[in-house]
PDB file of N, CA and C in Angstrom:
ATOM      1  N   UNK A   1      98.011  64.825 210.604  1.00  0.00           N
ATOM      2  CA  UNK A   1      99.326  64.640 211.188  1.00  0.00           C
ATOM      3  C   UNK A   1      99.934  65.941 211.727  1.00  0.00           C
ATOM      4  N   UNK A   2      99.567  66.907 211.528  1.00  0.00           N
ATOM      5  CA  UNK A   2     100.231  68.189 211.875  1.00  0.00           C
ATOM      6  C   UNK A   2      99.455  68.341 213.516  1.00  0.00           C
ATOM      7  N   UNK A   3      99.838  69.817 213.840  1.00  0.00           N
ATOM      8  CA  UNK A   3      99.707  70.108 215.470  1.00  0.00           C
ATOM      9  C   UNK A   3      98.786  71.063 215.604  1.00  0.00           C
ATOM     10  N   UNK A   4      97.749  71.348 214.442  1.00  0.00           N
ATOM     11  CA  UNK A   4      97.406  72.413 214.562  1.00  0.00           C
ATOM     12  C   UNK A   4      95.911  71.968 213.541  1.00  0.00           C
ATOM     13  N   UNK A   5      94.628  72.694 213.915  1.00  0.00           N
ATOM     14  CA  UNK A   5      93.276  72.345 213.549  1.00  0.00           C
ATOM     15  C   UNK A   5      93.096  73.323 212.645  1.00  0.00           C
ATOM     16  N   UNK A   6      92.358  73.539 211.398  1.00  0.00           N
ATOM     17  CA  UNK A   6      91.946  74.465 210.561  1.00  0.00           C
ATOM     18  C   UNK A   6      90.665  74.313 210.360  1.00  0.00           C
ATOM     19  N   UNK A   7      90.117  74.983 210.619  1.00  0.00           N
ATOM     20  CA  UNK A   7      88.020  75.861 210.766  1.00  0.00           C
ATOM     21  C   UNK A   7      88.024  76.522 209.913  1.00  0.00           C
ATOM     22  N   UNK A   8      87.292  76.319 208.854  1.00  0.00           N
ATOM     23  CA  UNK A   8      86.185  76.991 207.690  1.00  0.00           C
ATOM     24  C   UNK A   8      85.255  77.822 208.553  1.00  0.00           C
ATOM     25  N   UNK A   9      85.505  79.063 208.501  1.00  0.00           N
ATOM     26  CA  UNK A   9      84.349  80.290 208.562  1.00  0.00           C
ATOM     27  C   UNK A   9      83.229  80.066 207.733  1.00  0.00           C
ATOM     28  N   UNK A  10      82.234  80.052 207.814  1.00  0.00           N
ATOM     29  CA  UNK A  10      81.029  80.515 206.985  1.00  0.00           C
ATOM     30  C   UNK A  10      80.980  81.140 205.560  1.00  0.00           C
ATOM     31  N   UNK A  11      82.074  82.689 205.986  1.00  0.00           N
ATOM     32  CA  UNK A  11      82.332  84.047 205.016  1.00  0.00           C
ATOM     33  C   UNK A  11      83.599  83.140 203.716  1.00  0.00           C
ATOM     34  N   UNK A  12      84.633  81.974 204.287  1.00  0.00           N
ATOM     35  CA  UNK A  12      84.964  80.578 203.272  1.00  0.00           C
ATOM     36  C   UNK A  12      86.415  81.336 204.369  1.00  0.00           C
ATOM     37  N   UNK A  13      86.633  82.130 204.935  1.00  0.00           N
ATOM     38  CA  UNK A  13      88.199  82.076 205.711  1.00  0.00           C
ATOM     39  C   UNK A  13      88.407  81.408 206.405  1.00  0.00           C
ATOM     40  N   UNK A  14      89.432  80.715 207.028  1.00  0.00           N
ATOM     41  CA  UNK A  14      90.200  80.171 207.604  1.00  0.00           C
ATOM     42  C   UNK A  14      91.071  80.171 208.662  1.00  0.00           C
ATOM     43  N   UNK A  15      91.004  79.526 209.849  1.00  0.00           N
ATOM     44  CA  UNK A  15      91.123  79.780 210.969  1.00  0.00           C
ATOM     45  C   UNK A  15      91.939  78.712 211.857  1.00  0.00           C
ATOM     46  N   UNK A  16      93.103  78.716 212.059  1.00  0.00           N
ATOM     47  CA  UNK A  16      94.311  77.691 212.315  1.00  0.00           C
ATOM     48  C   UNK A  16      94.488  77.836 213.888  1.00  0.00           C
ATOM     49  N   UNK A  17      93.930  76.619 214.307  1.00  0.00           N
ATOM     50  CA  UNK A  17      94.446  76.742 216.161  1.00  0.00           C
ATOM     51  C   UNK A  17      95.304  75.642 216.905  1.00  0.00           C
ATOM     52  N   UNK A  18      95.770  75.752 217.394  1.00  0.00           N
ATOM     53  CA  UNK A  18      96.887  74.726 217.590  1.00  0.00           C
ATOM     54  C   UNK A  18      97.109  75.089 219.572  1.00  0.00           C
ATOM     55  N   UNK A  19      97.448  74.136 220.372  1.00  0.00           N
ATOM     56  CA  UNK A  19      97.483  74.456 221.517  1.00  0.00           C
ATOM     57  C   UNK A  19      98.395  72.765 222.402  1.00  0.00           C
ATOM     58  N   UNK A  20      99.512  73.619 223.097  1.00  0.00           N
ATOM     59  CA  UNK A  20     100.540  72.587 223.680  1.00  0.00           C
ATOM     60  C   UNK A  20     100.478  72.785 225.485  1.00  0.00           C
ATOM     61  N   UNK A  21     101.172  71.870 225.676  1.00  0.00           N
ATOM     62  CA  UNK A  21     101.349  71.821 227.420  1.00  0.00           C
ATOM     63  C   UNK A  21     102.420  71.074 227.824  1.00  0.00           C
ATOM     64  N   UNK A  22     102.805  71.594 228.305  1.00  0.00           N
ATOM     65  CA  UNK A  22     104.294  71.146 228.741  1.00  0.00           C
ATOM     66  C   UNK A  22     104.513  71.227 229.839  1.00  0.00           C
ATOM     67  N   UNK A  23     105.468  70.459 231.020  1.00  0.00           N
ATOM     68  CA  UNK A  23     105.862  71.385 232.652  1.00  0.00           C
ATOM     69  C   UNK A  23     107.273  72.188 232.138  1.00  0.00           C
ATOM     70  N   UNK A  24     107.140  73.069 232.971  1.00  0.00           N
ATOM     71  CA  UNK A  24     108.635  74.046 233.026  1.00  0.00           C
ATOM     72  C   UNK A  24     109.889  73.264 233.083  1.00  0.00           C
ATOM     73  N   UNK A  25     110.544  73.598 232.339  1.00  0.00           N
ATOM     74  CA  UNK A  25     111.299  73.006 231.917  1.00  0.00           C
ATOM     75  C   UNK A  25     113.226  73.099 232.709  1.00  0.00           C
ATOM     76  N   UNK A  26     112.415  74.409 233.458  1.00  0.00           N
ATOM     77  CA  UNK A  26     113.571  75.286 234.573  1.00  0.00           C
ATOM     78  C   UNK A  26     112.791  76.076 235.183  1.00  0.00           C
ATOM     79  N   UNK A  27     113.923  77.135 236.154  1.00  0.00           N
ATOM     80  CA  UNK A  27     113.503  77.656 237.106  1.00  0.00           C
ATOM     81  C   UNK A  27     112.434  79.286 236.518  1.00  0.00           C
ATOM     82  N   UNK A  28     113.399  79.558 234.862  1.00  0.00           N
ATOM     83  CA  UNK A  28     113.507  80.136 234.729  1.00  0.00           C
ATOM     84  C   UNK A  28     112.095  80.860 233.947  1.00  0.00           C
ATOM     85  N   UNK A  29     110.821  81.343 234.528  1.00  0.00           N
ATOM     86  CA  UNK A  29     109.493  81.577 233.496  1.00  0.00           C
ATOM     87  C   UNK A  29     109.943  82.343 232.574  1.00  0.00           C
ATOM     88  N   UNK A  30     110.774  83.244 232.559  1.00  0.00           N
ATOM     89  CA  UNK A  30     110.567  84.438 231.389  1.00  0.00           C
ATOM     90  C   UNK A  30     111.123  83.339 230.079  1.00  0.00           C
ATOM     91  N   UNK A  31     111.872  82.696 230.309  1.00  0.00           N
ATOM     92  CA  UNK A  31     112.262  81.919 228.944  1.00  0.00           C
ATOM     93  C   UNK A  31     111.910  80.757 229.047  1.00  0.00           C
ATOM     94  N   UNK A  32     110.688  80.107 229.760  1.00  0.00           N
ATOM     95  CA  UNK A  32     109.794  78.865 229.786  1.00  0.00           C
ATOM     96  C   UNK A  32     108.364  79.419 228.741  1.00  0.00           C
ATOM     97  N   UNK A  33     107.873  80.678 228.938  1.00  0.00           N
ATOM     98  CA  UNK A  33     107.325  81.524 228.070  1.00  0.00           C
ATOM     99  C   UNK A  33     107.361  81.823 227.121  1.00  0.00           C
ATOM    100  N   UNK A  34     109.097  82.063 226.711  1.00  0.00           N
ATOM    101  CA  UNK A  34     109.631  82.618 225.041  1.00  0.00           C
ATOM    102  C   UNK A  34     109.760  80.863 224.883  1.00  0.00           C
ATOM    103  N   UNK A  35     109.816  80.105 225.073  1.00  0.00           N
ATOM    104  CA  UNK A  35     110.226  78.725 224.286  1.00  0.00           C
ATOM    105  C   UNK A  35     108.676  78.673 224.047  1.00  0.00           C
ATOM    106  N   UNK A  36     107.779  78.653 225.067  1.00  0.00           N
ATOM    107  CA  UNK A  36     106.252  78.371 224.858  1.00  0.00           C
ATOM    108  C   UNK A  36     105.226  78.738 223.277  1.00  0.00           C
ATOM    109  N   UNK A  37     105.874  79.939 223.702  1.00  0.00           N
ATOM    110  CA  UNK A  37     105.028  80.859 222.436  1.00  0.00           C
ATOM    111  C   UNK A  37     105.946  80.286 221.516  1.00  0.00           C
ATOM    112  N   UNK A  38     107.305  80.244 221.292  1.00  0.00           N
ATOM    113  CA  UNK A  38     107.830  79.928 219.933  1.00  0.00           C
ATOM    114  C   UNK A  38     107.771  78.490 219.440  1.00  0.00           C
ATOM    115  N   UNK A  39     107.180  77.716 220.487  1.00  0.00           N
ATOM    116  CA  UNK A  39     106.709  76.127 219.913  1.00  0.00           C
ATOM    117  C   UNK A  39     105.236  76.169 219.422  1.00  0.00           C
ATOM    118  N   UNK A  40     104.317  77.243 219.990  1.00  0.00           N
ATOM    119  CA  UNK A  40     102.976  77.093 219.892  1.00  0.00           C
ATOM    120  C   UNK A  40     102.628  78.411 218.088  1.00  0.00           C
ATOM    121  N   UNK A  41     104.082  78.964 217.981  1.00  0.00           N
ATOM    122  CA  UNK A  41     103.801  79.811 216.491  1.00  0.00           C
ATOM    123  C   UNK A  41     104.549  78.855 215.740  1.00  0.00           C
ATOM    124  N   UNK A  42     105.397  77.875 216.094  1.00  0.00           N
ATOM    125  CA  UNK A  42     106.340  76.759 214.929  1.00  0.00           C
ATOM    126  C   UNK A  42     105.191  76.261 214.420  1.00  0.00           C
ATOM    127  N   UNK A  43     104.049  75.745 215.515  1.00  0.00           N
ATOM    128  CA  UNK A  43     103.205  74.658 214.628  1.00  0.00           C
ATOM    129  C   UNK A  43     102.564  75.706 213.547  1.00  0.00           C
ATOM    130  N   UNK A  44     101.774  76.701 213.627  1.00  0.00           N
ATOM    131  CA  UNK A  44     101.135  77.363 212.765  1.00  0.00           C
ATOM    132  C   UNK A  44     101.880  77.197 211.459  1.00  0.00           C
ATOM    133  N   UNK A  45     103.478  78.150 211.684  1.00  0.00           N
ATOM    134  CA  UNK A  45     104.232  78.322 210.800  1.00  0.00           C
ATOM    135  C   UNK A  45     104.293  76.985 209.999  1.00  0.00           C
ATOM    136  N   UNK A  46     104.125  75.967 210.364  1.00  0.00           N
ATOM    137  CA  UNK A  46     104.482  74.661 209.981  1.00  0.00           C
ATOM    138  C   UNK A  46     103.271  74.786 208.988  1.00  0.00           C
ATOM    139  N   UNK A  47     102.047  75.177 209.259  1.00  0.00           N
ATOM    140  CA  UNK A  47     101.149  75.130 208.354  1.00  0.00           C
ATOM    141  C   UNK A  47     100.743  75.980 207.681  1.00  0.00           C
ATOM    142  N   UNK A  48     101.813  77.145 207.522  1.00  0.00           N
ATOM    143  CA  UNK A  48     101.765  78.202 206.135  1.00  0.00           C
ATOM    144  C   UNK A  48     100.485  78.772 207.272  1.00  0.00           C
ATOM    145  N   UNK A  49     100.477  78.953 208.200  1.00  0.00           N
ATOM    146  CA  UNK A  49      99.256  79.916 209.171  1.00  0.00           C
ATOM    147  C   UNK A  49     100.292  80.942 210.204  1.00  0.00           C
ATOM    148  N   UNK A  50      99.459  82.252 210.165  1.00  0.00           N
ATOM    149  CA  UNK A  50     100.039  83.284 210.376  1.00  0.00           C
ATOM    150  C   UNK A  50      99.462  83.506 211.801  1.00  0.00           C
ATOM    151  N   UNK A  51     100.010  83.788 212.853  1.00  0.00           N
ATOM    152  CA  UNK A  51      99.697  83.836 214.444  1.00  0.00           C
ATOM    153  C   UNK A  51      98.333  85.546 214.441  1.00  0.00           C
ATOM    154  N   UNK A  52      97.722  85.276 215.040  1.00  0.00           N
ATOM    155  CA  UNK A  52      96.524  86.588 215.120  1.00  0.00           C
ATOM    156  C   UNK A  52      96.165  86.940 216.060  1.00  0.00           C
ATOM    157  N   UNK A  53      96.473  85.981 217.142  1.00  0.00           N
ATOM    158  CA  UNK A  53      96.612  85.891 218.752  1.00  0.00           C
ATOM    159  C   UNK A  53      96.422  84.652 219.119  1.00  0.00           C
ATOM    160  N   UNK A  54      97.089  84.897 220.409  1.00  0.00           N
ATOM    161  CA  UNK A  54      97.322  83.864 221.590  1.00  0.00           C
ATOM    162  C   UNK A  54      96.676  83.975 222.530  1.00  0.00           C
ATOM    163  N   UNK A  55      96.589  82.672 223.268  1.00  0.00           N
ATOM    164  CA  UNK A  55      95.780  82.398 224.298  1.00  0.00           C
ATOM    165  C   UNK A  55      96.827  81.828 225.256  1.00  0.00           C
ATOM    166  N   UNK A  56      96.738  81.749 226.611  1.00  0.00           N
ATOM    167  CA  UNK A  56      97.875  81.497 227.522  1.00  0.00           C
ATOM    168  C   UNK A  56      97.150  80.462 228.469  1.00  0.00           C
ATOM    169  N   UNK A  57      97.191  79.268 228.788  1.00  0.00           N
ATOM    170  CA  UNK A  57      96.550  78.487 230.010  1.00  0.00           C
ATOM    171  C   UNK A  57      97.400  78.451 230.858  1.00  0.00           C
ATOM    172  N   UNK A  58      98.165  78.605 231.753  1.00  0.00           N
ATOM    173  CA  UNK A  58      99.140  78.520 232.626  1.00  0.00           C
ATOM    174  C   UNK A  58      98.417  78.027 234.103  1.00  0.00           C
ATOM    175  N   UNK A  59      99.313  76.566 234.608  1.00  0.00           N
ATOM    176  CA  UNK A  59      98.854  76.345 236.027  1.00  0.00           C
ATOM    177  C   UNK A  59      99.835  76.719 236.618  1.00  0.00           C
ATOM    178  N   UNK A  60     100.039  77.464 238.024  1.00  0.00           N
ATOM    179  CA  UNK A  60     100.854  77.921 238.212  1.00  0.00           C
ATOM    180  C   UNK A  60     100.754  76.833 240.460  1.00  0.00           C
ATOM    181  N   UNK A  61     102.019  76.669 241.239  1.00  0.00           N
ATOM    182  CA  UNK A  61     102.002  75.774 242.014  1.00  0.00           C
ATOM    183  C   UNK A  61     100.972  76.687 243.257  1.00  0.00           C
ATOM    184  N   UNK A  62      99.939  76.288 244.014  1.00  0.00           N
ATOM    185  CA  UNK A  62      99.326  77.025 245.581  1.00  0.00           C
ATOM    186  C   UNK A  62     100.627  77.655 246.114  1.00  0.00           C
ATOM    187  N   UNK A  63      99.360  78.142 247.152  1.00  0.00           N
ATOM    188  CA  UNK A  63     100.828  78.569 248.235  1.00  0.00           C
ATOM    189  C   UNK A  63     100.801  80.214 248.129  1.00  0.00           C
ATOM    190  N   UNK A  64     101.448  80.886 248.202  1.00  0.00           N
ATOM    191  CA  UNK A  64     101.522  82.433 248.121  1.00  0.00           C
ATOM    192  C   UNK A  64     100.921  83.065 246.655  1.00  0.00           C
ATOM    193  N   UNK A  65      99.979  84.006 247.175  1.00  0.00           N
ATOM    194  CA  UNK A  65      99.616  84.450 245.981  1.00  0.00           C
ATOM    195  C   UNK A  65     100.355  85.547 245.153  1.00  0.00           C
ATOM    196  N   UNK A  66     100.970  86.354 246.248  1.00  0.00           N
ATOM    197  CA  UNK A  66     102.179  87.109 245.217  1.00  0.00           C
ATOM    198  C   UNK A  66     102.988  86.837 244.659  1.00  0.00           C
ATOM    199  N   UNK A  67     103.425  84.953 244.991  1.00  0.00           N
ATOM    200  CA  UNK A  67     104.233  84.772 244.573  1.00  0.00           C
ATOM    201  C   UNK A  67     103.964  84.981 243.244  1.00  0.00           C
ATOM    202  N   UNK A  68     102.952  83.577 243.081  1.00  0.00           N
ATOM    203  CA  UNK A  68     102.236  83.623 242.164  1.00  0.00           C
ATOM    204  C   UNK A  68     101.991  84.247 240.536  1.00  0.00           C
ATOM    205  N   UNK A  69     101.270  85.573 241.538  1.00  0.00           N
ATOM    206  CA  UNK A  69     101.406  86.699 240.510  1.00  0.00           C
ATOM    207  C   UNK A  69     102.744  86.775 239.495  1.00  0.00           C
ATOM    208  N   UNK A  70     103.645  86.901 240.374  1.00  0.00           N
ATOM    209  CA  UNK A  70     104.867  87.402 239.920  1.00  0.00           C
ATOM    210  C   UNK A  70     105.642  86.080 239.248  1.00  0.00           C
ATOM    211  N   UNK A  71     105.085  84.667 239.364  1.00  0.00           N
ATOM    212  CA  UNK A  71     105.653  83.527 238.728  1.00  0.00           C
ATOM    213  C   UNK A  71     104.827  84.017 237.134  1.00  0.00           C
ATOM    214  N   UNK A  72     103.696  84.299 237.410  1.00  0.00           N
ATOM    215  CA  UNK A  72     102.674  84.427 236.019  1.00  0.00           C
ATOM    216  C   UNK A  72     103.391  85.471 235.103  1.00  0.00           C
ATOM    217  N   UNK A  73     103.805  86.797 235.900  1.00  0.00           N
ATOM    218  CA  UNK A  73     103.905  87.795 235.374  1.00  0.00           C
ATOM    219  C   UNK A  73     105.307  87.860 234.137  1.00  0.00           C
ATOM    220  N   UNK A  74     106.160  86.627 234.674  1.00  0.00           N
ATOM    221  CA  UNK A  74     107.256  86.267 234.317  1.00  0.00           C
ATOM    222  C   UNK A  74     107.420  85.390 232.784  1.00  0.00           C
ATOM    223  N   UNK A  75     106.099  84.528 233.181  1.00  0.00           N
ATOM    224  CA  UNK A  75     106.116  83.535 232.255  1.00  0.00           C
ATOM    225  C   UNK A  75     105.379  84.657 230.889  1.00  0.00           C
ATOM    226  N   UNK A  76     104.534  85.306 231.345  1.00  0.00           N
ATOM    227  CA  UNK A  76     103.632  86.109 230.297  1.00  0.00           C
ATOM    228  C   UNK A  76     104.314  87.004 229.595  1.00  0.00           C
ATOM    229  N   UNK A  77     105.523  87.634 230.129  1.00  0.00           N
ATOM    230  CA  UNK A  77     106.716  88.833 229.426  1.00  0.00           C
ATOM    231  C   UNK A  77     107.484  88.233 228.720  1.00  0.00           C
ATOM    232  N   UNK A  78     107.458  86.795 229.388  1.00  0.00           N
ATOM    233  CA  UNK A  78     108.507  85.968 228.292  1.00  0.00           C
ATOM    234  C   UNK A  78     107.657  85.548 226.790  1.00  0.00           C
ATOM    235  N   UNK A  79     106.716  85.614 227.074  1.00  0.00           N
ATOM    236  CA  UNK A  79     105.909  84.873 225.747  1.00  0.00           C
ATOM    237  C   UNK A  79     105.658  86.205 224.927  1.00  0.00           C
ATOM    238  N   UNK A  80     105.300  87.308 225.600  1.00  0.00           N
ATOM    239  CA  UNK A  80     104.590  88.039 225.063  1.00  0.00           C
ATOM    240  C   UNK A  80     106.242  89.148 224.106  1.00  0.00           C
ATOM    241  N   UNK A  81     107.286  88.957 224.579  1.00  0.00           N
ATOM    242  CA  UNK A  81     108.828  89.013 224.008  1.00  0.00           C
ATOM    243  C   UNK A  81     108.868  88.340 222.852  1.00  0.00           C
ATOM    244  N   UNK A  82     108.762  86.894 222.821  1.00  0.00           N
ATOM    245  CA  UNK A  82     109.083  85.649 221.823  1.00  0.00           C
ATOM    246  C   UNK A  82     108.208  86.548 220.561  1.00  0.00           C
ATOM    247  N   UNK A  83     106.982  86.815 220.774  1.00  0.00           N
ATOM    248  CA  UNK A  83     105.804  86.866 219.880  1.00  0.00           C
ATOM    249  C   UNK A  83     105.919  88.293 219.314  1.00  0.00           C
ATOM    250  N   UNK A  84     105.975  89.422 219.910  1.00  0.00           N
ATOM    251  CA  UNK A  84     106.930  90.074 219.317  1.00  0.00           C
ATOM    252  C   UNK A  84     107.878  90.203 218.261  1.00  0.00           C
ATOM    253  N   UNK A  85     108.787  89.514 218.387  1.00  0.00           N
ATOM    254  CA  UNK A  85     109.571  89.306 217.257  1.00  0.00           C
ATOM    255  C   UNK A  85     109.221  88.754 216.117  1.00  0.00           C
ATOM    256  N   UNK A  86     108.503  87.642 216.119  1.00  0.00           N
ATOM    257  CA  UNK A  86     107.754  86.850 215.260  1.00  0.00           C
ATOM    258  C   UNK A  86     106.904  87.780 214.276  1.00  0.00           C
TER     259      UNK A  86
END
Protein backbone atom coordinates (compact mmCIF):
# COMPACT_ATOMS: atom_id res chain seq x y z
CA UNK A 1 0.00 0.00 0.00
CA UNK A 2 2.69 2.55 0.38
CA UNK A 3 4.46 4.59 -2.71
CA UNK A 4 7.61 3.38 -2.48
CA UNK A 5 9.51 -0.33 -3.32
CA UNK A 6 12.14 -1.80 -0.85
CA UNK A 7 15.18 -4.17 -2.45
CA UNK A 8 17.18 -6.50 -0.28
CA UNK A 9 20.91 -6.11 -1.26
CA UNK A 10 22.72 -9.32 -1.21
CA UNK A 11 25.34 -7.67 1.69
CA UNK A 12 21.13 -7.90 3.76
CA UNK A 13 20.84 -3.63 3.20
CA UNK A 14 18.14 -2.03 2.03
CA UNK A 15 17.21 0.04 -0.65
CA UNK A 16 13.82 2.23 -0.87
CA UNK A 17 12.74 3.67 -4.40
CA UNK A 18 9.75 5.35 -4.99
CA UNK A 19 9.05 7.47 -8.29
CA UNK A 20 5.88 10.02 -9.25
CA UNK A 21 4.65 12.01 -12.37
CA UNK A 22 2.63 14.62 -12.43
CA UNK A 23 1.93 17.71 -15.21
CA UNK A 24 2.99 21.19 -13.92
CA UNK A 25 0.89 22.32 -11.99
CA UNK A 26 1.73 26.28 -13.01
CA UNK A 27 3.74 28.40 -14.89
CA UNK A 28 6.04 28.40 -12.34
CA UNK A 29 9.23 25.33 -12.68
CA UNK A 30 11.37 26.45 -9.86
CA UNK A 31 8.47 25.58 -7.41
CA UNK A 32 6.87 22.72 -9.72
CA UNK A 33 10.45 21.16 -8.77
CA UNK A 34 10.49 22.07 -4.92
CA UNK A 35 6.81 20.51 -4.66
CA UNK A 36 8.30 17.51 -6.90
CA UNK A 37 11.19 16.54 -4.83
CA UNK A 38 9.19 17.19 -1.58
CA UNK A 39 6.34 14.67 -2.69
CA UNK A 40 8.92 12.16 -4.08
CA UNK A 41 11.11 12.44 -0.23
CA UNK A 42 7.31 12.40 1.70
CA UNK A 43 6.91 8.91 0.29
CA UNK A 44 10.35 7.62 1.55
CA UNK A 45 9.86 9.57 4.76
CA UNK A 46 6.54 7.81 4.97
CA UNK A 47 8.58 4.68 5.10
CA UNK A 48 11.12 5.48 7.86
CA UNK A 49 13.65 5.63 4.40
CA UNK A 50 16.21 8.24 4.23
CA UNK A 51 16.67 10.05 0.56
CA UNK A 52 20.54 9.07 -0.90
CA UNK A 53 19.71 10.48 -4.22
CA UNK A 54 17.45 11.44 -6.80
CA UNK A 55 16.74 10.83 -10.11
CA UNK A 56 14.82 13.53 -12.26
CA UNK A 57 12.65 12.32 -15.55
CA UNK A 58 11.36 15.54 -16.79
CA UNK A 59 9.41 15.91 -20.31
CA UNK A 60 9.77 19.14 -21.15
CA UNK A 61 7.16 20.83 -24.42
CA UNK A 62 9.34 20.89 -28.51
CA UNK A 63 9.88 23.93 -29.98
CA UNK A 64 12.99 26.09 -28.92
CA UNK A 65 15.76 24.50 -27.46
CA UNK A 66 16.96 27.31 -25.25
CA UNK A 67 13.97 27.61 -24.21
CA UNK A 68 13.99 24.47 -23.10
CA UNK A 69 17.18 24.40 -21.45
CA UNK A 70 16.23 27.14 -19.35
CA UNK A 71 12.49 25.54 -18.62
CA UNK A 72 14.79 22.38 -17.31
CA UNK A 73 17.24 24.51 -15.64
CA UNK A 74 14.38 25.98 -13.55
CA UNK A 75 12.59 22.98 -12.66
CA UNK A 76 16.11 21.27 -11.52
CA UNK A 77 17.14 24.46 -8.98
CA UNK A 78 13.82 24.11 -7.71
CA UNK A 79 14.18 20.46 -6.72
CA UNK A 80 17.62 20.49 -6.12
CA UNK A 81 16.57 23.74 -3.23
CA UNK A 82 13.58 21.50 -1.76
CA UNK A 83 16.27 18.59 -1.19
CA UNK A 84 18.61 20.60 0.33
CA UNK A 85 16.81 21.39 3.15
CA UNK A 86 15.57 18.01 3.74
Amino acid sequence: PDDAAVFRHPEGALAVATTDAFPPFCDDLYLVGRVAATNAASDLWAMGAEARAALAFVCLPGGDPARAEEQLEHFLRGALAQLELM
